[in-house]
N, C-alpha and C. Protein backbone atom coordinates (compact mmCIF):
# COMPACT_ATOMS: atom_id res chain seq x y z
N UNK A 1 21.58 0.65 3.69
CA UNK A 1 21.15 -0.13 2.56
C UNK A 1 20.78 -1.55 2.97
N UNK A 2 21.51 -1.80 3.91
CA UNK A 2 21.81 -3.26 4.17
C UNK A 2 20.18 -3.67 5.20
N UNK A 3 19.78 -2.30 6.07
CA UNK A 3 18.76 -2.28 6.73
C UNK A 3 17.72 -2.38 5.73
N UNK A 4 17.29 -1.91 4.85
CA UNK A 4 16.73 -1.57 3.78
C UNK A 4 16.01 -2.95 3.28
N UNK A 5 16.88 -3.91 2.80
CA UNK A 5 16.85 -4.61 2.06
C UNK A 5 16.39 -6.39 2.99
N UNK A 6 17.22 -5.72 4.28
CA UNK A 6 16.62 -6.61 5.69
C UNK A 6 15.45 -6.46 5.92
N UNK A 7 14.79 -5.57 5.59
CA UNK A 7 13.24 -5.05 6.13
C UNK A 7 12.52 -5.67 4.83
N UNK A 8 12.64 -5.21 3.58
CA UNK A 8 12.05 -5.81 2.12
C UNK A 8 11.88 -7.12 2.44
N UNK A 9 13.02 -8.05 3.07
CA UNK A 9 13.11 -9.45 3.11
C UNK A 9 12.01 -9.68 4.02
N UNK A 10 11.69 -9.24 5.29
CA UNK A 10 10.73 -9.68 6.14
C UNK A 10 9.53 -9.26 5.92
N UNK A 11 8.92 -8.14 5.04
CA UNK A 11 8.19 -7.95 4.03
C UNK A 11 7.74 -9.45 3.68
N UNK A 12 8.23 -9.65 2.69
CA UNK A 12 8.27 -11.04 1.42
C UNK A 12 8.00 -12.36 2.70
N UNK A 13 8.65 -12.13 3.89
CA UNK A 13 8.35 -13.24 4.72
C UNK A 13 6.78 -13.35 5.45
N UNK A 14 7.19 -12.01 5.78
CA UNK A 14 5.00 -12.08 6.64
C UNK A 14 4.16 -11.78 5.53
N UNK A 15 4.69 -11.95 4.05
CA UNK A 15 3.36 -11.79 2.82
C UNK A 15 3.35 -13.13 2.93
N UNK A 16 4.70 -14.34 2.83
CA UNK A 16 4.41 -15.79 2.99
C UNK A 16 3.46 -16.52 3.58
N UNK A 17 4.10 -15.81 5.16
CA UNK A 17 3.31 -16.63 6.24
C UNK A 17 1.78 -16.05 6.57
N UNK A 18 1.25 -14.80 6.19
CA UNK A 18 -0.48 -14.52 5.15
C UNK A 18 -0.35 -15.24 4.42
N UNK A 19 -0.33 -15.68 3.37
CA UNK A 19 -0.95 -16.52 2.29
C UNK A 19 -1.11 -17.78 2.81
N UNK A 20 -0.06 -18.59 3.62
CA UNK A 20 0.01 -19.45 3.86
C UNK A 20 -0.67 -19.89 4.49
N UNK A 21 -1.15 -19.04 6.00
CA UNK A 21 -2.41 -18.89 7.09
C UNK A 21 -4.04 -18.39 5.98
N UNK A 22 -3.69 -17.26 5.20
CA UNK A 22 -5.31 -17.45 4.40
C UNK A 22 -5.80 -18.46 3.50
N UNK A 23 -4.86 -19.12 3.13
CA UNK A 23 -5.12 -20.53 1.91
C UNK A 23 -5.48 -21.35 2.99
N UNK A 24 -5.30 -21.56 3.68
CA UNK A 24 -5.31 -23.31 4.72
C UNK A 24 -6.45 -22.71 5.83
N UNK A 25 -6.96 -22.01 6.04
CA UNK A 25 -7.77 -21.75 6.64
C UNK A 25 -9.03 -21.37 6.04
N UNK A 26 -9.15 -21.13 4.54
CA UNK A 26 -10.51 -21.21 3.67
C UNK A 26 -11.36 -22.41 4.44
N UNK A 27 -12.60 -22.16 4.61
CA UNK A 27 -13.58 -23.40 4.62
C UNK A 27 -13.13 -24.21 3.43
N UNK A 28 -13.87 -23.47 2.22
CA UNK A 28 -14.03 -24.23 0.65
C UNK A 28 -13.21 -23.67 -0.22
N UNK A 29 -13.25 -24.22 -1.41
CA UNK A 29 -12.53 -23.13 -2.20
C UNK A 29 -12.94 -22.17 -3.00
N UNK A 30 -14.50 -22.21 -2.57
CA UNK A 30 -15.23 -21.50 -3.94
C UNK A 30 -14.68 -19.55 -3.55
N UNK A 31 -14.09 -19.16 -2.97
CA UNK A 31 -13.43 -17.89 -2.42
C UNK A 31 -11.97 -17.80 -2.77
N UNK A 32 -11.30 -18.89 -3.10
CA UNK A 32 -9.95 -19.42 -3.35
C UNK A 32 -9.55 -18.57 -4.17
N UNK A 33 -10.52 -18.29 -5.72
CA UNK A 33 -9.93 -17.79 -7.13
C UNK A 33 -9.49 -15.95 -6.47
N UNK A 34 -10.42 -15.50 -5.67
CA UNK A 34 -10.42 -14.21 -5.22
C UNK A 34 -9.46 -13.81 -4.15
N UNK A 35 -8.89 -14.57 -3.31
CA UNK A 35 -8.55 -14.45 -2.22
C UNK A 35 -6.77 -14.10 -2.83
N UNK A 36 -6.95 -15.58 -4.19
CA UNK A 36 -5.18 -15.61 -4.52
C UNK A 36 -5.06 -14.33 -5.41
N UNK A 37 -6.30 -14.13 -6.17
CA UNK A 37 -6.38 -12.46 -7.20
C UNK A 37 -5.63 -11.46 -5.92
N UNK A 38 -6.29 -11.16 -4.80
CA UNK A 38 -5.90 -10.01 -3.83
C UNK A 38 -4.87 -10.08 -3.09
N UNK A 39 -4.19 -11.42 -3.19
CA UNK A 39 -2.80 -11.22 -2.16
C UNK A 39 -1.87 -11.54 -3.29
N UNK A 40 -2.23 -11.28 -4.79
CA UNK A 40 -1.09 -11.37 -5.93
C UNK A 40 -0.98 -9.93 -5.97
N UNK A 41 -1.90 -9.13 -5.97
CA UNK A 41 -1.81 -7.64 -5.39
C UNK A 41 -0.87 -7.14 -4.90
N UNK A 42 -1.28 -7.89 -3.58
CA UNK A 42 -0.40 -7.23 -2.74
C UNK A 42 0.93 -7.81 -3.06
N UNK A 43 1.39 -8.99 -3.04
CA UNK A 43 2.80 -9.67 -3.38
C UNK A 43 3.49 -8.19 -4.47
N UNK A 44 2.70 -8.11 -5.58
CA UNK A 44 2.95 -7.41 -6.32
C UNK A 44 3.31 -5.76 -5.71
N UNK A 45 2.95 -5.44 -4.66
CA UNK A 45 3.01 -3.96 -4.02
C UNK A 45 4.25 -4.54 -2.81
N UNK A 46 4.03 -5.34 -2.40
CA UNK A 46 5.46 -6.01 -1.53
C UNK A 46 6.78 -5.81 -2.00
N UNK A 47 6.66 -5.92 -3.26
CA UNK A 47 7.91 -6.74 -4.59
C UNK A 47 8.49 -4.99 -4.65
N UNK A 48 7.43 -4.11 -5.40
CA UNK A 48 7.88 -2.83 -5.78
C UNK A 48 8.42 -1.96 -4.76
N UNK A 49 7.91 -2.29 -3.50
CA UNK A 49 8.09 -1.44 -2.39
C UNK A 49 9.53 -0.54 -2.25
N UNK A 50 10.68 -1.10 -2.51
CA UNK A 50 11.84 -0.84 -2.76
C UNK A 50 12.18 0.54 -3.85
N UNK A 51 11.30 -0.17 -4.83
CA UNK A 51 11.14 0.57 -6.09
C UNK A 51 10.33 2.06 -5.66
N UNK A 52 9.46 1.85 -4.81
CA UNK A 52 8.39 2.95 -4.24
C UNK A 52 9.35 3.78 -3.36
N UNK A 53 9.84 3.29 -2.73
CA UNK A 53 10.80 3.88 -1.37
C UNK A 53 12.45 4.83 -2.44
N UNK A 54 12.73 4.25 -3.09
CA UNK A 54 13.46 5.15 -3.82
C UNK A 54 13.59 5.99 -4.47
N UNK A 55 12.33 5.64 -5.46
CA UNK A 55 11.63 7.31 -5.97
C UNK A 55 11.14 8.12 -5.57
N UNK A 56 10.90 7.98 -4.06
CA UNK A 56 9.83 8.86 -3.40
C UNK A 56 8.45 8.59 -3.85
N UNK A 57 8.61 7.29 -4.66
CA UNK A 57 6.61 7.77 -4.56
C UNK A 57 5.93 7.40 -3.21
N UNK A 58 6.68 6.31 -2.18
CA UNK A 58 5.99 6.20 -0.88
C UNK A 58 5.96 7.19 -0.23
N UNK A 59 6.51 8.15 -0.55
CA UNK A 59 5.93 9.44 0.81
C UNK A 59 4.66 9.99 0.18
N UNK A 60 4.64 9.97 -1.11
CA UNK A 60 3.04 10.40 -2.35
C UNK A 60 2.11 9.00 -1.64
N UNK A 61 1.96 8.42 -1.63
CA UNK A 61 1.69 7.05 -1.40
C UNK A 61 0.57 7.38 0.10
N UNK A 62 1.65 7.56 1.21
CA UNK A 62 1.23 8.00 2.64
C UNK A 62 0.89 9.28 2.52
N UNK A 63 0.95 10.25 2.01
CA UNK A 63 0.07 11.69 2.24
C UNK A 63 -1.45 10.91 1.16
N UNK A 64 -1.40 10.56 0.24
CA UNK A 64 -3.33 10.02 -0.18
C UNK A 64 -3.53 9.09 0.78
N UNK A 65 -3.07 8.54 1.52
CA UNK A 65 -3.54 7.65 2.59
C UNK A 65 -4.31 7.90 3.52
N UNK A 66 -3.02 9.30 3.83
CA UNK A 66 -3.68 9.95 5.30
C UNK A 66 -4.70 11.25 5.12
N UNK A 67 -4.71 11.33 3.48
CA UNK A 67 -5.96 12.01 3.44
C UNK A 67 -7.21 11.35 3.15
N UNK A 68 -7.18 10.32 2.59
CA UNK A 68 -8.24 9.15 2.62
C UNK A 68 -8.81 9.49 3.74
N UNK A 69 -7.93 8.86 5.07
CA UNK A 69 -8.24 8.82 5.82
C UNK A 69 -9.31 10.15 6.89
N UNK A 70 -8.25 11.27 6.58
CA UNK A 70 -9.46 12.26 6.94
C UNK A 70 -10.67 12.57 6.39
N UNK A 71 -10.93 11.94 5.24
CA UNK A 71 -11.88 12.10 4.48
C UNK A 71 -12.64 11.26 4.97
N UNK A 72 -12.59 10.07 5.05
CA UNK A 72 -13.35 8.87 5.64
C UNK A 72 -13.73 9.18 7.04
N UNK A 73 -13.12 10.35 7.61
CA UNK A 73 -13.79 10.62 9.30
C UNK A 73 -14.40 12.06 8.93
N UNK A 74 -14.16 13.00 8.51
CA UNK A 74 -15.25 13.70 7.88
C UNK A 74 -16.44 13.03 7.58
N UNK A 75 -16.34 12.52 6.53
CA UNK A 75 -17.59 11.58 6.47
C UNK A 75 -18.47 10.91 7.24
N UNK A 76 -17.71 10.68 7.94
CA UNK A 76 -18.43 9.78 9.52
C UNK A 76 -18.78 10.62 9.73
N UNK A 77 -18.70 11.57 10.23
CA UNK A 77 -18.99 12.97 10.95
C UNK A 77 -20.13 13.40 10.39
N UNK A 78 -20.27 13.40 9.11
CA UNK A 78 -21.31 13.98 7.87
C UNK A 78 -22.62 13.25 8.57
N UNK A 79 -22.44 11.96 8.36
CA UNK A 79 -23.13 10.58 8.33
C UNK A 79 -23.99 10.96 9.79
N UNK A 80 -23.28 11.18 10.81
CA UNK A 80 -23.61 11.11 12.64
C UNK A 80 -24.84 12.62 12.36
N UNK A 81 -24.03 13.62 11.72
CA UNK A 81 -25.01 14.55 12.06
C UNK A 81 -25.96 14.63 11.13
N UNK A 82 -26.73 13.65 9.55
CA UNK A 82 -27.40 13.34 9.07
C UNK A 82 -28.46 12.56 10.11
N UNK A 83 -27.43 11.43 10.54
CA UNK A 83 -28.71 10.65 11.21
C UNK A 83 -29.31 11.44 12.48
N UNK A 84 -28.72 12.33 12.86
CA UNK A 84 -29.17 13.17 13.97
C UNK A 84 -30.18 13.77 13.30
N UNK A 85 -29.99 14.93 12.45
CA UNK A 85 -31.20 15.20 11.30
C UNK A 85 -32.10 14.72 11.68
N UNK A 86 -32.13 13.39 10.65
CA UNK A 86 -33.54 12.45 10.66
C UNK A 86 -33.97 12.34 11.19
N UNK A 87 -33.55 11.71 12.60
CA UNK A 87 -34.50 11.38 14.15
C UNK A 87 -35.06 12.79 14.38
N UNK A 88 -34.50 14.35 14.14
CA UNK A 88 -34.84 15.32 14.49
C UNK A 88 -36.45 15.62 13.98
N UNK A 89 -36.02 15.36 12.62
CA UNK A 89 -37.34 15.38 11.44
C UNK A 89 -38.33 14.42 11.88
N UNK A 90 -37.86 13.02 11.81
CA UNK A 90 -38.55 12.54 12.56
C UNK A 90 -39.95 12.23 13.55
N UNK A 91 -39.17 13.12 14.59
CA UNK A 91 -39.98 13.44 15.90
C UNK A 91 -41.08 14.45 15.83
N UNK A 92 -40.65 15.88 14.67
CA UNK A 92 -41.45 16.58 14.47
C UNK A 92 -42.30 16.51 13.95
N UNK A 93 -42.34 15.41 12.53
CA UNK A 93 -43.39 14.95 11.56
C UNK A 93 -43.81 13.84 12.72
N UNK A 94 -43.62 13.13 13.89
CA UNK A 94 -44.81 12.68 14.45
C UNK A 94 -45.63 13.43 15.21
N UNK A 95 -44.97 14.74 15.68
CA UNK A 95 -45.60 15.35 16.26
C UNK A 95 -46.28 16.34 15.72
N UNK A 96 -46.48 16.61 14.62
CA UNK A 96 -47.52 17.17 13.85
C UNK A 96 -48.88 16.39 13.49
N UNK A 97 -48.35 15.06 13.53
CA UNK A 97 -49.36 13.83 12.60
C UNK A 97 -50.20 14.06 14.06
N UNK A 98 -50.13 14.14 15.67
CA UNK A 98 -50.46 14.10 16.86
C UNK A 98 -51.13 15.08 16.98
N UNK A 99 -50.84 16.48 16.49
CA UNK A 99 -51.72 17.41 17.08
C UNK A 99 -53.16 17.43 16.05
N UNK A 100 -53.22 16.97 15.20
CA UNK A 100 -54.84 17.53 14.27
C UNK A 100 -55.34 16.70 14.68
């Protein structure tokens, strides 16, 4: 428990020391209103984490993650042998435009 709650704490500490390093390192502030919207987010997913870890919804949490994730390399995959396609198509529609 005691580990638990040691780990939550250093959580809440490296969300600090991010905010602290992304605020002071903005050029301007015109990015400011957005930057504090997305790390209130996260503060907010930091905070529950505890809450997540006890109900089990973090193991629900990491299986859509890691299927995201295969999905997002499928995709790549999709993407590589599309553009292969094209150049294929490509080459042939110049080489038709070549022979008449």
């Amino acid at each position: 428990m005691t580990e638990a709650l040691y780990s939550w704490v250093e959580s809440l500490v490296c969300y600090y020391i991010l905010l602290s390093a992304v605020t002071n390192f903005l050029p301007d502030n015109s990015f400011k209103k957005y930057i504090q919207y997305y790390l209130g987010l996260l503060l907010i997913l930091v905070m529950l984490s505890p809450v997540f870890q006890v109900t089990g919804i973090q193991k629900e949490i990491d299986r859509c993650v890691e299927e995201m994730e295969e999905n997002l390399q499928d995709r790549e995959a999709w993407e590589k042998k599309a553009e292969s396609f094209e150049e294929n198509w490509q080459t042939v529609i110049q080489g038709q435009e070549v022979e008449p």
